[in-house]
N, C-alpha and C. Protein backbone atom coordinates (compact mmCIF):
# COMPACT_ATOMS: atom_id res chain seq x y z
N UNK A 1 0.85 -1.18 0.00
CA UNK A 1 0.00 0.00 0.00
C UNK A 1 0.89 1.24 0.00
N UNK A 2 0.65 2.16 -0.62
CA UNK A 2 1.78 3.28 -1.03
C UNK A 2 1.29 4.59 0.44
N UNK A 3 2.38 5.11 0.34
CA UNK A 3 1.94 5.91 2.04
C UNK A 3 1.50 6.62 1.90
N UNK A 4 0.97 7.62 1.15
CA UNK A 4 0.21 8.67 1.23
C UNK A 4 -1.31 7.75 1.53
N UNK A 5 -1.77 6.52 1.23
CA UNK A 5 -2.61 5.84 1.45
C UNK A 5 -3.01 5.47 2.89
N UNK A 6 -1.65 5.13 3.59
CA UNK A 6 -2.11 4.82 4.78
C UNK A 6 -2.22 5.96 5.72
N UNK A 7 -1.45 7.25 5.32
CA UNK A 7 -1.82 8.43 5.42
C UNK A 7 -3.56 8.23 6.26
N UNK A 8 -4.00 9.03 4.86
CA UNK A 8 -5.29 8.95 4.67
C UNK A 8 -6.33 7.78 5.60
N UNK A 9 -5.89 6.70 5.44
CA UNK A 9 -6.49 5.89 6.42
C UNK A 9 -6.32 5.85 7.48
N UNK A 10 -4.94 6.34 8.35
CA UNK A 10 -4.56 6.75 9.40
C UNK A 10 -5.27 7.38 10.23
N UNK A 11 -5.21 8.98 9.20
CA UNK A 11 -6.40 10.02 9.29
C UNK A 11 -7.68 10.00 9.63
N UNK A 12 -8.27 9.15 8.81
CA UNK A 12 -9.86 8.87 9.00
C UNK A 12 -10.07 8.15 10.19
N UNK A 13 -8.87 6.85 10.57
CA UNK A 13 -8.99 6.33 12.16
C UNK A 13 -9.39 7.13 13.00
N UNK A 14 -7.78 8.09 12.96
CA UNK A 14 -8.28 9.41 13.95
C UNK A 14 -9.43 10.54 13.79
N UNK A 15 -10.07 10.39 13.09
CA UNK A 15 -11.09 11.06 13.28
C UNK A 15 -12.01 10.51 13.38
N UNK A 16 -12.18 9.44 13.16
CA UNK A 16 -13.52 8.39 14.15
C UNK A 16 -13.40 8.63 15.64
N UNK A 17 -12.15 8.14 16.03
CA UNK A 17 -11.81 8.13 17.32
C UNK A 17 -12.26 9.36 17.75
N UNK A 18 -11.47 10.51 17.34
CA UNK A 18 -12.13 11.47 18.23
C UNK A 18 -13.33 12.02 18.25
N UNK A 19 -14.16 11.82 16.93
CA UNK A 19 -15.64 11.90 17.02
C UNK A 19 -16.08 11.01 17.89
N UNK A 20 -15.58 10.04 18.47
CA UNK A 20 -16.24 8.74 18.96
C UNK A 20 -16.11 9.26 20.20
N UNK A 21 -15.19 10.07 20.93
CA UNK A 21 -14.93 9.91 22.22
C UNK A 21 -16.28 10.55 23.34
N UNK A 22 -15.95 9.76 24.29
CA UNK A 22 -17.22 10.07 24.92
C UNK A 22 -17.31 11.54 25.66
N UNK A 23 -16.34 11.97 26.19
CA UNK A 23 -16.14 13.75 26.81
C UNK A 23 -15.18 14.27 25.69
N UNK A 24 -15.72 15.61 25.57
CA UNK A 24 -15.16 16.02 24.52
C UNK A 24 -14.56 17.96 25.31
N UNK A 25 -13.50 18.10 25.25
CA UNK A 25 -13.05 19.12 25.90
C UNK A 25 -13.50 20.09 25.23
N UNK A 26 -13.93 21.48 26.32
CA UNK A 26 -14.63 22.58 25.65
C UNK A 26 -13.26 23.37 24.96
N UNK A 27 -13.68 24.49 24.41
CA UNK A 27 -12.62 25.35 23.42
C UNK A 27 -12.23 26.22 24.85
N UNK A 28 -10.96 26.91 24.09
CA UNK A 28 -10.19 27.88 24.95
C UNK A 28 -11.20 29.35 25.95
N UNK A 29 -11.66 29.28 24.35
CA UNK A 29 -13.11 30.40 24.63
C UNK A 29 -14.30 29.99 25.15
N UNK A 30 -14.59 28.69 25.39
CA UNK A 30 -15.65 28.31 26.33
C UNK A 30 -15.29 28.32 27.68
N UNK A 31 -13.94 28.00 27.67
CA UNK A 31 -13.53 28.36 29.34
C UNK A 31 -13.12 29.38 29.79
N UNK A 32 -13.25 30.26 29.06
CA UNK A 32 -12.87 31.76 29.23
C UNK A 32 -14.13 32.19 30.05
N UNK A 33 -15.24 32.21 29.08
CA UNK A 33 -15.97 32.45 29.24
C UNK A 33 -17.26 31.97 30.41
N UNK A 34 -16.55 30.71 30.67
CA UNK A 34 -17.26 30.03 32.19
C UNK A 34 -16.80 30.33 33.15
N UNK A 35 -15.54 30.73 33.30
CA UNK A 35 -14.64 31.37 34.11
C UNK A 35 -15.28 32.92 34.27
N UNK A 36 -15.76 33.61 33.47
CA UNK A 36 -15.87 35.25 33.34
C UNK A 36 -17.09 34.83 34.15
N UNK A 37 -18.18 34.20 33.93
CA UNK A 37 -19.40 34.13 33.59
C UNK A 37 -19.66 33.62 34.76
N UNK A 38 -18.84 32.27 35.60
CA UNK A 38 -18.91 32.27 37.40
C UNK A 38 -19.39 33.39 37.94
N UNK A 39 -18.72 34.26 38.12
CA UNK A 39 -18.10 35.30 39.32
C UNK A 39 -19.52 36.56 38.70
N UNK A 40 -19.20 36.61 37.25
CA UNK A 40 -20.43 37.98 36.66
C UNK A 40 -21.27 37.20 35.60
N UNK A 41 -22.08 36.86 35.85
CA UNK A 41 -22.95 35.96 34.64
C UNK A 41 -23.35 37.47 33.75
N UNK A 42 -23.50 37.09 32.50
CA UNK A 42 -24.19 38.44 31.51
C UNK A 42 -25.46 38.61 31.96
N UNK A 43 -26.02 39.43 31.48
CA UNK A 43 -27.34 40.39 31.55
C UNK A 43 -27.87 39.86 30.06
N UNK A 44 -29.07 39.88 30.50
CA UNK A 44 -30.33 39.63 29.39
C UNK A 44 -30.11 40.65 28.30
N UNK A 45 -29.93 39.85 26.92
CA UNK A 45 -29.90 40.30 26.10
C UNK A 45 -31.49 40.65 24.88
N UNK A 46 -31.99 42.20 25.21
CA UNK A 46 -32.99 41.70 24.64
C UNK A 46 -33.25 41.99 23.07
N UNK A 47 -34.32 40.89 22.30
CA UNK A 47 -34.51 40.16 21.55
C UNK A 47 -34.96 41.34 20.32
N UNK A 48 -35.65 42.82 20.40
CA UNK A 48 -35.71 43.79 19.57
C UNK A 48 -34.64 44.95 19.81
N UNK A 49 -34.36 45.92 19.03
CA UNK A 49 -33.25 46.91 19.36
C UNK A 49 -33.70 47.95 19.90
N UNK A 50 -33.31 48.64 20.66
CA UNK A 50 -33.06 49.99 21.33
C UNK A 50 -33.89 50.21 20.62
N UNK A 51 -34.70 51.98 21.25
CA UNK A 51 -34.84 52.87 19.85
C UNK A 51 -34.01 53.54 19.41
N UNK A 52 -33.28 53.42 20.17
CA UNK A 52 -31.58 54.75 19.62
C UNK A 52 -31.88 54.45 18.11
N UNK A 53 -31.48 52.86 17.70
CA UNK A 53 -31.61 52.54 16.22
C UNK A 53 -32.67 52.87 15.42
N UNK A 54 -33.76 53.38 15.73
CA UNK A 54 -34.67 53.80 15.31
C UNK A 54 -34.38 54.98 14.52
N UNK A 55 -33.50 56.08 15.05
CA UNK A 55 -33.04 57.07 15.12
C UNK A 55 -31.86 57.42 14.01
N UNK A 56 -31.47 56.06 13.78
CA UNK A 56 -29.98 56.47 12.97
C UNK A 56 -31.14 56.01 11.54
N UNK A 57 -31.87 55.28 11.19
CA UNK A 57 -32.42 55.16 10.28
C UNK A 57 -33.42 55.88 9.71
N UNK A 58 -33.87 56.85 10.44
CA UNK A 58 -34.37 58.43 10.19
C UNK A 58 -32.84 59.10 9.53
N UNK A 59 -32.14 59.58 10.32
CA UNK A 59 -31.25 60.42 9.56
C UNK A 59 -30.60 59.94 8.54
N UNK A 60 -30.69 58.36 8.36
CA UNK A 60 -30.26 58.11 7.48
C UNK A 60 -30.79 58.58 5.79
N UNK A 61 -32.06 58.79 6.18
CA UNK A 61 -32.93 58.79 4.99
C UNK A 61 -32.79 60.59 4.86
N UNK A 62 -32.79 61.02 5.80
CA UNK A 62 -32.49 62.50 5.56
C UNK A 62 -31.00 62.75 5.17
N UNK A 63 -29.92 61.94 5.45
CA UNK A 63 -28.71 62.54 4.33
C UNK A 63 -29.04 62.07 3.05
N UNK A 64 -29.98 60.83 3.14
CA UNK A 64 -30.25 60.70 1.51
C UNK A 64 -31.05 61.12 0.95
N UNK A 65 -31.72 61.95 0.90
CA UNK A 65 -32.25 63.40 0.61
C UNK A 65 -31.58 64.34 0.50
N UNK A 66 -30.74 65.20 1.45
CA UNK A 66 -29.58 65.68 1.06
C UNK A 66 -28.83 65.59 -0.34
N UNK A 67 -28.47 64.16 0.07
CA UNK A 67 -27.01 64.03 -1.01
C UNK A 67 -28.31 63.89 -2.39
N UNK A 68 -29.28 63.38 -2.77
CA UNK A 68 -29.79 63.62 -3.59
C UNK A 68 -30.68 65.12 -3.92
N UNK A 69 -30.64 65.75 -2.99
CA UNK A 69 -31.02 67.76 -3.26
C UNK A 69 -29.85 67.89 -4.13
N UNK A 70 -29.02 67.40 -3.47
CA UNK A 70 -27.20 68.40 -3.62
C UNK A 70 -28.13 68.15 -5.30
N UNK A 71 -27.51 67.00 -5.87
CA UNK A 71 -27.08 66.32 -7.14
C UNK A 71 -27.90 66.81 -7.88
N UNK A 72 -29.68 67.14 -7.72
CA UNK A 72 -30.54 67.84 -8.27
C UNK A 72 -30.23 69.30 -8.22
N UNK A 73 -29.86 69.51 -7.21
CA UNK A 73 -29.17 71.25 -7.55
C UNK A 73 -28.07 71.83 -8.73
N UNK A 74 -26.87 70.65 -8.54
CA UNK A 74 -25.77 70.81 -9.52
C UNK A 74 -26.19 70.23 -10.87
N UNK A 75 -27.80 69.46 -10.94
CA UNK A 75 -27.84 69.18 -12.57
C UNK A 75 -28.54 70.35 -12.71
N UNK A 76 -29.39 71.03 -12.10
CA UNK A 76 -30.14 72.38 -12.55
C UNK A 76 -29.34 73.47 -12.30
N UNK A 77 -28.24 73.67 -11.81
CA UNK A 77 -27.55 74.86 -12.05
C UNK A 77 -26.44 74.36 -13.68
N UNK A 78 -26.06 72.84 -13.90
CA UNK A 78 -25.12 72.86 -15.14
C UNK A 78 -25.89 73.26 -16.16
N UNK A 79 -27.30 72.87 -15.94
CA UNK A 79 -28.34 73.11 -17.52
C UNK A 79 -28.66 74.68 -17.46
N UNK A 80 -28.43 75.57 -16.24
CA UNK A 80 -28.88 76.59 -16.39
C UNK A 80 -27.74 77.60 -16.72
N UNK A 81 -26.27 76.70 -16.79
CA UNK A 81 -25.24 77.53 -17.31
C UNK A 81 -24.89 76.98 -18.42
N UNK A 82 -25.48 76.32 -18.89
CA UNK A 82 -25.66 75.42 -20.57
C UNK A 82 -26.86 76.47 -21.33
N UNK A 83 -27.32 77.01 -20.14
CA UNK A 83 -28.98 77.65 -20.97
C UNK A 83 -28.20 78.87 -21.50
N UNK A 84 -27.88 79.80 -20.77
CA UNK A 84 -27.49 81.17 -20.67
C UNK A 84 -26.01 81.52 -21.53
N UNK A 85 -25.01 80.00 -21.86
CA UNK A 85 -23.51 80.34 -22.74
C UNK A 85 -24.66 80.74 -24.30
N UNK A 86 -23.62 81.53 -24.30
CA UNK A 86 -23.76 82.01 -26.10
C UNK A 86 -22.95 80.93 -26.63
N UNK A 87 -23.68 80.86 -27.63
CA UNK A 87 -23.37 79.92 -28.75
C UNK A 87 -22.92 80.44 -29.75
């Protein structure tokens, strides 16, 4: 059997095995975070947003009004200095 073969079959052993195993160790960041989370557990996170956000999506629509005045201003002032050149 050529080795990159048993490689591969090697491989797949070990990853049975460790899918197979019965306790499976948490990540670096799960114990960070059980550790933080002992001593100060988080606060309820709730499920709709602030109204602050309410707020940025109003002004949002008013700079885009703005920036579209501007652009309607500078096409009616180029046509109105297109109107007035002598030809």
């Amino acid at each position: 059997m050529p080795e990159h073969e048993q490689d591969d079959e090697q491989r797949e052993f070990d990853l049975r095995w460790a899918d197979g195993a019965e306790h499976k160790e948490p990540s670096a960041r799960a114990r960070m975070l059980a550790a933080r989370w002992k001593h100060n557990p988080p606060g309820p996170v709730p499920f709709r947003p602030e109204p602050e956000h309410l707020s940025r999506r109003r002004s949002s629509w008013i700079s885009t009004a703005l920036v579209l005045g501007c652009v309607a201003a500078v096409i009616v002032l180029l046509g109105y200095i297109d109107f007035r050149a002598p030809y």
